[in-house]
Protein backbone atom coordinates (compact mmCIF):
# COMPACT_ATOMS: atom_id res chain seq x y z
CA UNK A 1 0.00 0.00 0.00
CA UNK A 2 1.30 3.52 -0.88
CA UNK A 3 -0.11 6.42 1.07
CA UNK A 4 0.49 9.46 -0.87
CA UNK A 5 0.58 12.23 1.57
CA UNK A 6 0.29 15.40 1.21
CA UNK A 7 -0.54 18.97 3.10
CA UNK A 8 -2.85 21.93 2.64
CA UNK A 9 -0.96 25.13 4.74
CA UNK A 10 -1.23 28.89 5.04
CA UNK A 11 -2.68 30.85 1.03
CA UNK A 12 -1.61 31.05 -2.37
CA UNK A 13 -0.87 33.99 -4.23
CA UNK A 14 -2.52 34.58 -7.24
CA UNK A 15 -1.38 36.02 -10.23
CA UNK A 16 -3.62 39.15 -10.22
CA UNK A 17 -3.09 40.45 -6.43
CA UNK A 18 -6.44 42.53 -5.00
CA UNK A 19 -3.92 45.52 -3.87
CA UNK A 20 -2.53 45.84 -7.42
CA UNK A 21 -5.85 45.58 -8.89
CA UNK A 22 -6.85 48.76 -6.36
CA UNK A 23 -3.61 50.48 -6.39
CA UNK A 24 -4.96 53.13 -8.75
CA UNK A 25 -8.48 53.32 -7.02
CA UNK A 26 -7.39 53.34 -3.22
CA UNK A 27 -4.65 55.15 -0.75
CA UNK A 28 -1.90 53.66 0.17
CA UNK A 29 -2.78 54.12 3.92
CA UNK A 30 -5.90 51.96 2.63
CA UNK A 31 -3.94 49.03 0.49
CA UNK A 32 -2.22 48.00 3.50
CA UNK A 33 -5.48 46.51 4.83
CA UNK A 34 -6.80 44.44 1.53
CA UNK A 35 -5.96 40.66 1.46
CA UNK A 36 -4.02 39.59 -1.78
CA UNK A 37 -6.02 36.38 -2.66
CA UNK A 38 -9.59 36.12 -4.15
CA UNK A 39 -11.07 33.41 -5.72
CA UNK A 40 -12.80 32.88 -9.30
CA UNK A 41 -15.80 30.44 -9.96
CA UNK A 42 -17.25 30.86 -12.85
CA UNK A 43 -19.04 34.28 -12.92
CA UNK A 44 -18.65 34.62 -9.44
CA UNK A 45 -15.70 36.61 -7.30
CA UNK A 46 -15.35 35.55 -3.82
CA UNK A 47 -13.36 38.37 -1.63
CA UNK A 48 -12.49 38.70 2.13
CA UNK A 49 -12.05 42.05 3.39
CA UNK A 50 -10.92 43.48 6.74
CA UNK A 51 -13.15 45.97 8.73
CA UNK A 52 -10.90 48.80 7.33
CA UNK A 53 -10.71 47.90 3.36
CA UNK A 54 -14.88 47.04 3.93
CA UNK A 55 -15.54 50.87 3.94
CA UNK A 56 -14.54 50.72 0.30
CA UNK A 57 -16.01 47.51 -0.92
CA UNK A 58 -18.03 49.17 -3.83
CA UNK A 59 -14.32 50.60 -5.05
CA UNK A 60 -12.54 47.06 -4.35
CA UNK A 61 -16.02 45.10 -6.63
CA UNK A 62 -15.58 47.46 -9.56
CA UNK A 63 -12.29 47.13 -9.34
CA UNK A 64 -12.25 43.48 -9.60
CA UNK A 65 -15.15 43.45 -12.24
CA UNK A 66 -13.28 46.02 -14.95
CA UNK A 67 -10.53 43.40 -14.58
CA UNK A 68 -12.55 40.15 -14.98
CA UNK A 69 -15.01 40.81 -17.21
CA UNK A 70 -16.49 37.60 -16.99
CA UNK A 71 -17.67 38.13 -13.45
CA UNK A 72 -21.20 39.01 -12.89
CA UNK A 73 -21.47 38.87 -9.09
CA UNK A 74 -18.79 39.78 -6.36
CA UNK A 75 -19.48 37.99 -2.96
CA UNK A 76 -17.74 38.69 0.10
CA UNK A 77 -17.37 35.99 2.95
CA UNK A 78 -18.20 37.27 6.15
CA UNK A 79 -17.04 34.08 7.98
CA UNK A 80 -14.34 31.60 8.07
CA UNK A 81 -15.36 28.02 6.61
CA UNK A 82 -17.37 25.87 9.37
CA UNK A 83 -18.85 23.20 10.28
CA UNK A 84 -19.17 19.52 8.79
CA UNK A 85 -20.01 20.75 5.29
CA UNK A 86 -16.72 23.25 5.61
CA UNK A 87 -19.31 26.27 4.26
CA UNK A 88 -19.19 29.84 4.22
CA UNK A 89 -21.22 32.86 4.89
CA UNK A 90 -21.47 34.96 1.93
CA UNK A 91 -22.90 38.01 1.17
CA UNK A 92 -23.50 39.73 -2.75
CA UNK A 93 -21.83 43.50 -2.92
CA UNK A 94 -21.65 43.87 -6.44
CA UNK A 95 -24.03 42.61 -9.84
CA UNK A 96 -26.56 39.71 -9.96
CA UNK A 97 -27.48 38.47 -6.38
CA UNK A 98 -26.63 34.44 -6.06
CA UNK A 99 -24.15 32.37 -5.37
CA UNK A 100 -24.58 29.55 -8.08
CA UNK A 101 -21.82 28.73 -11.22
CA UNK A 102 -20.69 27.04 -13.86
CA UNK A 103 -17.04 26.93 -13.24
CA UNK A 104 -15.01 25.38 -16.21
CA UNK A 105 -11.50 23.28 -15.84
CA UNK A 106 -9.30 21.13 -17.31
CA UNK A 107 -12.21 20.73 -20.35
CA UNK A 108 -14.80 19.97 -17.72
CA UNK A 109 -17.85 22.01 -16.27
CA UNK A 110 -19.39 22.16 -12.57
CA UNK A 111 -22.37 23.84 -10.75
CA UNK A 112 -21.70 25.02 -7.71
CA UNK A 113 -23.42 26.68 -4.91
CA UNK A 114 -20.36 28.32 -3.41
CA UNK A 115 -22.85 28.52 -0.57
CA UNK A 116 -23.74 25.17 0.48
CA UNK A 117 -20.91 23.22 -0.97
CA UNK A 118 -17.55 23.59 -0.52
CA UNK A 119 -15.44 24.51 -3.52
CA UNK A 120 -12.20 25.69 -4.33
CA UNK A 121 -10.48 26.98 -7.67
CA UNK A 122 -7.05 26.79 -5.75
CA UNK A 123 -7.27 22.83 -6.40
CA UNK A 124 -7.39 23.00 -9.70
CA UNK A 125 -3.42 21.74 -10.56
CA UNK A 126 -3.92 19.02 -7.92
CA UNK A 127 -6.84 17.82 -9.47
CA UNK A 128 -4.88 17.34 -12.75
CA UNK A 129 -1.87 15.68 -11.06
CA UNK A 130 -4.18 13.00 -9.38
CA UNK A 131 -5.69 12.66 -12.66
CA UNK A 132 -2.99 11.90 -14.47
CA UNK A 133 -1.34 9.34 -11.98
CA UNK A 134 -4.75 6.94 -12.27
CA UNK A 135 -3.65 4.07 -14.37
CA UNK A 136 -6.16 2.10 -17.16
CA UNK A 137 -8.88 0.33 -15.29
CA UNK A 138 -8.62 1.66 -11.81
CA UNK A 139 -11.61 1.91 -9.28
CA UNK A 140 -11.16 4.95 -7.46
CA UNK A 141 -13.25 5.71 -4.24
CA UNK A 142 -13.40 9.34 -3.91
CA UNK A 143 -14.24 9.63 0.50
CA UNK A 144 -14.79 13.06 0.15
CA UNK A 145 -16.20 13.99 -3.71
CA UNK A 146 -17.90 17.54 -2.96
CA UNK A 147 -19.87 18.29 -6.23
CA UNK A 148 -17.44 15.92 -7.80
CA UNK A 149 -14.55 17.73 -9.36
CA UNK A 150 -11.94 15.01 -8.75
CA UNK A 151 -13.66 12.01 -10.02
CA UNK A 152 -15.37 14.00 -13.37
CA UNK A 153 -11.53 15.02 -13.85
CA UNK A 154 -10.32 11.70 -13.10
CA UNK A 155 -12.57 9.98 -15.44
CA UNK A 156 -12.24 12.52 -18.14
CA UNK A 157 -8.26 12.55 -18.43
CA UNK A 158 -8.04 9.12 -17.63
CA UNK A 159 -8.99 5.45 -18.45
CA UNK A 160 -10.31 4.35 -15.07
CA UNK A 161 -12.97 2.36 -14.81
CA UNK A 162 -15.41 3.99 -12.50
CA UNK A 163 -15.12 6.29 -9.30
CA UNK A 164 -17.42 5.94 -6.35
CA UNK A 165 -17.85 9.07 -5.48
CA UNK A 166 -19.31 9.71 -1.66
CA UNK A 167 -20.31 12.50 0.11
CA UNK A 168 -22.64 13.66 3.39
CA UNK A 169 -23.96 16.73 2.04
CA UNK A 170 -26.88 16.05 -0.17
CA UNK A 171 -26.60 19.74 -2.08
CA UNK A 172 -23.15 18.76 -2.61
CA UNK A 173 -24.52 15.19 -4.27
CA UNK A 174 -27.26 16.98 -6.10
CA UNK A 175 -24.94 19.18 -7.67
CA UNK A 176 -22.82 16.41 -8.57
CA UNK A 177 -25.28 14.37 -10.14
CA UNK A 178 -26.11 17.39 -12.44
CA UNK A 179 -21.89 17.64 -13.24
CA UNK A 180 -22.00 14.02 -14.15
CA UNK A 181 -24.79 14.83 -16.56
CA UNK A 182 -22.67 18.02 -18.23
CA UNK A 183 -19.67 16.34 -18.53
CA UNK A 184 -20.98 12.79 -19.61
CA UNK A 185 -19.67 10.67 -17.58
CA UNK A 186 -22.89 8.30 -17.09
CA UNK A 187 -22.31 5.03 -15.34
CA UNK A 188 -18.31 5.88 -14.77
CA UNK A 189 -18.63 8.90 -12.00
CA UNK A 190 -20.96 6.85 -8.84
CA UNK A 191 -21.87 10.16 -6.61
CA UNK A 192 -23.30 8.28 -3.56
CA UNK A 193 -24.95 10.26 -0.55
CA UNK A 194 -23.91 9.62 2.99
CA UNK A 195 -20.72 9.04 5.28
CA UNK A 196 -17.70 7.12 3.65
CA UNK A 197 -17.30 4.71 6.67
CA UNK A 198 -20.77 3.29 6.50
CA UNK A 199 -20.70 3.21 2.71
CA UNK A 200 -17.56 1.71 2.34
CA UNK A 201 -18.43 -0.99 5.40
CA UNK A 202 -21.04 -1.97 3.84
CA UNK A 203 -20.69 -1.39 -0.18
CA UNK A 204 -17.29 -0.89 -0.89
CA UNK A 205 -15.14 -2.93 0.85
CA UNK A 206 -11.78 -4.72 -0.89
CA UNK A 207 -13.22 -2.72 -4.12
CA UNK A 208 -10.52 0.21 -5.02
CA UNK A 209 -7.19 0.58 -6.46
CA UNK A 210 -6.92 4.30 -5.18
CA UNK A 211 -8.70 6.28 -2.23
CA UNK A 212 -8.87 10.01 -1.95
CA UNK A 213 -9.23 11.58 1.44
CA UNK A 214 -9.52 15.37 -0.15
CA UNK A 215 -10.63 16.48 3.47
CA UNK A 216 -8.29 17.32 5.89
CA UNK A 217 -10.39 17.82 8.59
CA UNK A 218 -11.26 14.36 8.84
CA UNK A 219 -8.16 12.21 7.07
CA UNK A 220 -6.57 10.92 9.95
CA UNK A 221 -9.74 9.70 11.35
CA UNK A 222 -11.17 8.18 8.34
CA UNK A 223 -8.04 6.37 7.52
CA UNK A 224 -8.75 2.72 8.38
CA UNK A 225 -11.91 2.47 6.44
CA UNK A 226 -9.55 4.03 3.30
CA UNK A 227 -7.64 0.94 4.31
CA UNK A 228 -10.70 -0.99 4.30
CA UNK A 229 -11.75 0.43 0.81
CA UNK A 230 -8.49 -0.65 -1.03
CA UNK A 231 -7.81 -4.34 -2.91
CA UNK A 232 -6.68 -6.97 -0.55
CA UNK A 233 -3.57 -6.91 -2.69
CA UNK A 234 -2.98 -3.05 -2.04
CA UNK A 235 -3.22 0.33 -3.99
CA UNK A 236 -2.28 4.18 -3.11
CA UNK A 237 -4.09 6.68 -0.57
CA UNK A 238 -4.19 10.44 -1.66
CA UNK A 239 -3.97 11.17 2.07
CA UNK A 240 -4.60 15.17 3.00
CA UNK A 241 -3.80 17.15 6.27
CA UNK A 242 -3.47 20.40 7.58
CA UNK A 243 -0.70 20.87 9.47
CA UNK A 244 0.90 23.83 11.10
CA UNK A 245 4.89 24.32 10.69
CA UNK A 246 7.12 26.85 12.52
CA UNK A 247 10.35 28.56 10.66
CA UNK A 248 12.54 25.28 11.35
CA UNK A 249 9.76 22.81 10.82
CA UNK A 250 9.28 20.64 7.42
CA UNK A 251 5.47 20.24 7.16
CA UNK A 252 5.83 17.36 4.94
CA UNK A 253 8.14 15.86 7.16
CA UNK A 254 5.41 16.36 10.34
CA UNK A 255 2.34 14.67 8.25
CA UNK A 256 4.76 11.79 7.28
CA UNK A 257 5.21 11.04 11.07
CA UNK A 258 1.72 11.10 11.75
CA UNK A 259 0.36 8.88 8.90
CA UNK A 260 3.44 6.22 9.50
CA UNK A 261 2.67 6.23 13.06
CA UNK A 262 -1.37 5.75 12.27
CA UNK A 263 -0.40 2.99 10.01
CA UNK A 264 1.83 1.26 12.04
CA UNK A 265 -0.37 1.34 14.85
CA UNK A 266 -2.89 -0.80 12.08
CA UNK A 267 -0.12 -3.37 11.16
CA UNK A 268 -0.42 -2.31 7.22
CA UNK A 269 2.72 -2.61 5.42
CA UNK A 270 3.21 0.73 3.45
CA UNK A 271 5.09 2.79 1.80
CA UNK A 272 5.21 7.40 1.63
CA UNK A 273 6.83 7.79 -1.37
CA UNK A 274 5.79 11.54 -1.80
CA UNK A 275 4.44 14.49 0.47
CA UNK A 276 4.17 18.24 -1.33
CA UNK A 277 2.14 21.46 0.32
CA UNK A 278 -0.74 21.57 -1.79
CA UNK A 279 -1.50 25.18 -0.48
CA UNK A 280 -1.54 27.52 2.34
CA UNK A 281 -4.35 28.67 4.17
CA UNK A 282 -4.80 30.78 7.27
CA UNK A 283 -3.41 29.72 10.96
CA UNK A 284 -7.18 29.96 12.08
């Protein structure tokens, strides 16, 4: 068995920083209190704003409209990502008032409700690199699918054979079912509603050549039944963890410990051939 291990951290820069976008509409004095990142999905703009830049959130949405002229609706979060269902509060400051998308990537299309499913743009080359390491007639059981951006990419850059896809949010599902109709992938992408340890106890046990864990929150806990999921003979876990790393400290290094010491403590052979930071994200 290969656990392949990896790390979400502290945010990524984007190409386009906010303050550069607002240099020529804000102070200086006022710059100094606008976060960098944003996200893109679809038609939508998703900012987060301190109480100082929020005085000139009309400025900061036109701002980020003249540049993206695809985006119809600028939402700011008012609320870090909670709860089981890792969703965020949003409210519309600029154009059309919703929070639904058709975000486009890698030749594939998803609706979202950035709302009441979680979603993120910033996975986008990870996505791809899983993609391209699934091998001709894999099963892949997706623990974690969301609306189902890893298994639609999976299957369409790839020659697996199907992907279970689970998840406990039935928006998230809904939407998912919907992608699998876009994108064609009938009877290849499986989006299944309810938790992954009572689905794969009693439906997909011994059945997969590769398990994703794509939540961090709950990785380490779920691990065993990602055990339970894979081929008596073995496969690879896409394993994913936060983990907080001083000055001194290798991240990849910390995660490594922890999965080889959960494993152990299951007497699984295994092998960590790989670790990366996928991305930062804040200390909170």
């Amino acid at each position: 068995m290969f656990p392949d291990a990896y790390i979400f951290m502290v945010q990524e820069r984007l190409k386009r920083r906010l303050k550069r976008i607002c240099a020529e509409f804000l102070p200086q004095n006022v710059l100094v209190y606008i976060y960098n990142s944003y996200d893109i999905v679809g038609d939508l703009a998703i900012l987060r704003l301190t109480d100082m830049s929020r005085k000139y959130v009309s400025v900061i949405a036109e701002a980020v409209m003249n540049v993206h002229k695809n985006v119809r609706t600028v939402l700011v979060q008012t609320g870090p990502i909670r709860g089981g269902f890792r969703l965020r509060k949003l409210e519309c400051v600029a154009g059309e008032n919703k929070t639904t998308a058709v975000h486009r990537e890698s030749g594939c299309a998803f609706f979202v409700d950035v709302e009441k499913c979680y979603f993120s743009p910033r996975l986008s080359h990870e996505r791809m690199r899983i993609a391209k390491q699934v091998e001709n007639g894999e099963i892949v059981v997706n623990m974690f699918a969301g609306v189902g951006c890893f298994s639609i990419i999976i299957i369409r850059q790839s020659n697996a054979h199907k992907v279970y896809s689970i998840d406990t949010n039935p928006t998230a599902v809904q939407s998912m079912r919907e992608n699998v109709r876009m994108n064609r992938v009938y009877g290849k992408v499986a989006p299944m509603l309810g938790d992954a340890r009572e689905i794969i106890e009693k439906r997909l046990r011994h059945v997969a050549d590769r398990v994703l864990m794509p939540l961090p929150e709950k990785a380490h806990e779920y691990l065993p039944y990602a055990l339970l999921a894979l081929k008596k003979t073995g496969g690879w876990i896409h394993y994913y963890d936060f983990e907080h790393a001083g000055k001194s400290e290798n991240p990849t290094a910390k995660v490594h410990s922890k999965v080889a010491e959960r494993l152990e403590s299951l007497t699984v052979k295994f092998e960590i051939p790989f670790g990366r930071v996928v991305r930062t994200t804040g200390p909170n």
